[in-house]
Every structure is written in C-alpha cells, then in structure tokens.
Protein backbone atom coordinates (compact mmCIF):
# COMPACT_ATOMS: atom_id res chain seq x y z
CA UNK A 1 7.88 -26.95 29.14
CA UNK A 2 8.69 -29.45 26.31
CA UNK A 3 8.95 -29.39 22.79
CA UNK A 4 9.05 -31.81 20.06
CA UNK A 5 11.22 -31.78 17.55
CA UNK A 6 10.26 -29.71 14.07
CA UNK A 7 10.77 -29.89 10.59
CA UNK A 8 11.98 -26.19 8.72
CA UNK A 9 8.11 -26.52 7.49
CA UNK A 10 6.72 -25.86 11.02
CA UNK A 11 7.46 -24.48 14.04
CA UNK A 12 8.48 -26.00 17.06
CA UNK A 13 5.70 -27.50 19.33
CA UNK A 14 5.36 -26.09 23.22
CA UNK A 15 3.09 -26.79 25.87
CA UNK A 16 1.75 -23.69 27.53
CA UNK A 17 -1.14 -21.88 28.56
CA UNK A 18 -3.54 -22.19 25.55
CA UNK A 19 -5.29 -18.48 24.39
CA UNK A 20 -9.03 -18.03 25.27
CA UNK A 21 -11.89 -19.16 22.85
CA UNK A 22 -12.08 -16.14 20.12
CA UNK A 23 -8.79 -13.73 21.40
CA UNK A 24 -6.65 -12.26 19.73
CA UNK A 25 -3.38 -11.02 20.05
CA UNK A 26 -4.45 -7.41 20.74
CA UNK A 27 -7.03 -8.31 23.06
CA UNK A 28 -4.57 -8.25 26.30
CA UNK A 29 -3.29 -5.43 25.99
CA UNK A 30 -4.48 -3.30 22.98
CA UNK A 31 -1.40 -2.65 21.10
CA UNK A 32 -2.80 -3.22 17.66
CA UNK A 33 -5.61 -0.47 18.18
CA UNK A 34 -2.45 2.30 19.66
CA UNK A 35 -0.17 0.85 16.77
CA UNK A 36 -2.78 1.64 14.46
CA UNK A 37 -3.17 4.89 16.43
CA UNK A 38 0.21 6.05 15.97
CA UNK A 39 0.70 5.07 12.05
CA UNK A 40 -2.64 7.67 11.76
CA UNK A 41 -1.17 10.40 14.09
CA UNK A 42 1.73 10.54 11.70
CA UNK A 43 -0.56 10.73 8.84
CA UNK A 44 -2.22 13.30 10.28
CA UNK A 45 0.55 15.43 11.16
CA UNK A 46 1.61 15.21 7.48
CA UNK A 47 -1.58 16.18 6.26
CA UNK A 48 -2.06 19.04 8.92
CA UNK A 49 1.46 20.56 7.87
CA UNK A 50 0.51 20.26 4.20
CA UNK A 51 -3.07 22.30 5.03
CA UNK A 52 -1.75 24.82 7.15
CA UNK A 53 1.12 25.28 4.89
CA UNK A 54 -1.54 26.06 1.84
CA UNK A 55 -3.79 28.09 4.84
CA UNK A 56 -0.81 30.50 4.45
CA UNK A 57 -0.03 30.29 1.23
CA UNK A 58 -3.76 30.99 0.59
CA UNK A 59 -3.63 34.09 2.33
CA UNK A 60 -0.71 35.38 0.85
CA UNK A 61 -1.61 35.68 -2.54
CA UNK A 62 -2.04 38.72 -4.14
CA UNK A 63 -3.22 38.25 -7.36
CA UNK A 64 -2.18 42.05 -8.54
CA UNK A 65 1.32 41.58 -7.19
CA UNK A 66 4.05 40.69 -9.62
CA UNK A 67 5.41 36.78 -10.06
CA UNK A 68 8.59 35.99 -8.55
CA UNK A 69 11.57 34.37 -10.22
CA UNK A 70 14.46 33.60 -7.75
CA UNK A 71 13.36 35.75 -4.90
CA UNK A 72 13.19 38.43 -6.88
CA UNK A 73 9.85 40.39 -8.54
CA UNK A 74 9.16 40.21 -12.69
CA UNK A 75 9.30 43.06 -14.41
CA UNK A 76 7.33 42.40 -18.35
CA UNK A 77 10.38 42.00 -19.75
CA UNK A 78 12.09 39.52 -17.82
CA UNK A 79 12.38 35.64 -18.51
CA UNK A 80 12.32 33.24 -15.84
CA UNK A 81 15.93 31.16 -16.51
CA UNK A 82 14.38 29.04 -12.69
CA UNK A 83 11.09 28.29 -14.22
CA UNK A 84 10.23 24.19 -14.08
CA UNK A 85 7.08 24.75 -16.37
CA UNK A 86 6.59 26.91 -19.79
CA UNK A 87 8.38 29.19 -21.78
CA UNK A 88 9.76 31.31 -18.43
CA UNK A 89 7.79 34.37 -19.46
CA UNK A 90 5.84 37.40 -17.42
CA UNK A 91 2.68 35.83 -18.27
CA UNK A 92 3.75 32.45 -18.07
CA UNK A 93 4.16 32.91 -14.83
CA UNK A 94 1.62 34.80 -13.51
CA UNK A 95 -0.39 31.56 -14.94
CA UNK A 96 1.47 28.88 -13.20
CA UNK A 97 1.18 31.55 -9.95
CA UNK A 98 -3.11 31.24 -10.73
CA UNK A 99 -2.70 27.78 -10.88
CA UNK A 100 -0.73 26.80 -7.60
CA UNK A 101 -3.33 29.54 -5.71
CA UNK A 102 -6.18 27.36 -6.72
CA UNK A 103 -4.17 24.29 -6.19
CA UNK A 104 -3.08 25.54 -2.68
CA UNK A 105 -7.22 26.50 -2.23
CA UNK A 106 -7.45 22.40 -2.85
CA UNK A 107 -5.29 21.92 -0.22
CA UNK A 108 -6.31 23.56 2.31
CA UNK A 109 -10.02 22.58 1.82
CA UNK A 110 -9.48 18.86 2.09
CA UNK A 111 -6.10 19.17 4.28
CA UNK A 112 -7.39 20.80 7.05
CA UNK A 113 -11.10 19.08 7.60
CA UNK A 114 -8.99 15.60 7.04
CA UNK A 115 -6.53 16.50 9.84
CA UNK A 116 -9.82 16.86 12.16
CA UNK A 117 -11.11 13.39 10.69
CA UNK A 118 -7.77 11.52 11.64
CA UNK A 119 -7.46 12.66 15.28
CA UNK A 120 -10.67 11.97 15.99
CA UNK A 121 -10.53 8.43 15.03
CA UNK A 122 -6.98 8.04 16.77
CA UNK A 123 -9.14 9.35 19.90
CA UNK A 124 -11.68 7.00 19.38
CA UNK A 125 -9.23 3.96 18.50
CA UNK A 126 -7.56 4.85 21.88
CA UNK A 127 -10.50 4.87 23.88
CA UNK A 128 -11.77 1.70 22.34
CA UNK A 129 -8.37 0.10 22.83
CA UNK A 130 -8.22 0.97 26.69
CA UNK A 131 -12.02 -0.41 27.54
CA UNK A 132 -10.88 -3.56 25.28
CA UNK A 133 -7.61 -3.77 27.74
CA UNK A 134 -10.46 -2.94 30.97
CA UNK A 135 -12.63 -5.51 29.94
CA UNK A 136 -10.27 -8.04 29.28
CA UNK A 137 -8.58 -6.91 32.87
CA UNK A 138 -11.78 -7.77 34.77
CA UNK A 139 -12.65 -11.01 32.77
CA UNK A 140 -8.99 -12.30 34.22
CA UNK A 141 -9.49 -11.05 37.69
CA UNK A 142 -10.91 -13.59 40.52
CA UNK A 143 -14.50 -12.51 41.41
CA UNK A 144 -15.65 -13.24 44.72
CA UNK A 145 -18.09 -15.93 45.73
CA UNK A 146 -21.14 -14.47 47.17
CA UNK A 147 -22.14 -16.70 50.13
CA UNK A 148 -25.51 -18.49 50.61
C-alpha cells in the first residue's frame, strides 16, 4: 500500500480495495441501523419509566384524600412552608394536587402507547439491518458455475 504525501487540507491518499457502486458504510455490516436501534431503546426506556411512573401515580389519587406537605397530611389550617407553587395554602394545594393528576393522566396516555411505538421500530430496524447484512453476505460469496 502507498500513499502520497498530503496537505493539512486533505487526507492522505491510499490504494486499496475501492467500495462497491452505491454502498455505504452500514451496508457490510449494519451498524448504523443497531446504532440507531440502541439510541431509540434508550429513549424508550425513558419514556416507558416516565408512563408507568404516571400509570401509578394515576391510580393513586384520591381526589377526597387530603394534600400532603412533607410527608405529612393537611389539615385546613396548615400552610405548606415546602410548597414550589402558590401561596402554600389547604386549597392551594389541593389545586396544584388536581393539576399534576391530570398532568400525570397526560402522561400516561402518550407515555405508554409511545413506548409500544419505539420498540417496534427498534424491532423492525433490527430485522431490516440483519437481511441488509444477509444480502450483502450472499452478494460477496462465490456462486457456483452451473455446467453446460
């Protein structure tokens, strides 16, 4: 193998086996389609935690029961001193305890069907990467010559 000398602008020049008409880098062995595979799974995990989390959180709710401020249940008189949002009160509360129900309804809706979506097409991109990797396997192989 040779190479000719190169400038910073460009890369060195070698003589080697030169790719097939129209491949590309994933073609022999399908690493882009199981790279992309494994960037969704994560996603998907992610997004499956977050909807079963709210599947819980969902069921949980008991919109008669008092709200909660630092483990502990509100009596009308108390003030929330841990509250992030509003004035800290009993019925402050119980609002912001509506609000992250239907938030946690949100969720789950679109958590849980997406989690489906995403391993479905990490199945398919895996499938489609291993024929890709079969086909190019039997394109490279010596056939035999059928004799006359």
């Amino acid at each position: 193998m040779t190479s000719t000398p190169s400038t910073p602008d460009q890369p060195p020049a070698t003589d080697g086996p030169a790719a097939p008409v129209g491949a590309t880098p994933s073609d022999d062995s399908g690493g882009g389609a199981l790279g992309v595979s494994f960037f969704l799974l994560l996603i998907a995990v992610f997004v499956g935690f977050l909807g079963v989390r709210a599947y819980f959180d969902v069921r949980a709710y008991d919109p008669s029961a008092p709200p909660v401020c630092g483990g502990e249940p509100m009596t009308r008189r108390d003030e929330c001193w841990f509250s992030g949002h509003g004035d800290g009160s009993y019925d402050d509360e119980v609002r912001a305890a509506a609000d992250k129900h239907v938030q946690d309804i949100w969720i789950r809706n679109l958590g849980l069907p997406a989690t489906g979506v995403l391993l479905l097409m990490i199945v398919f991109l895996i499938r489609s990467a291993s024929r890709a990797v079969a086909v190019q396997r039997t394109k490279e192989e010596p056939h035999d010559e059928i004799p006359n």
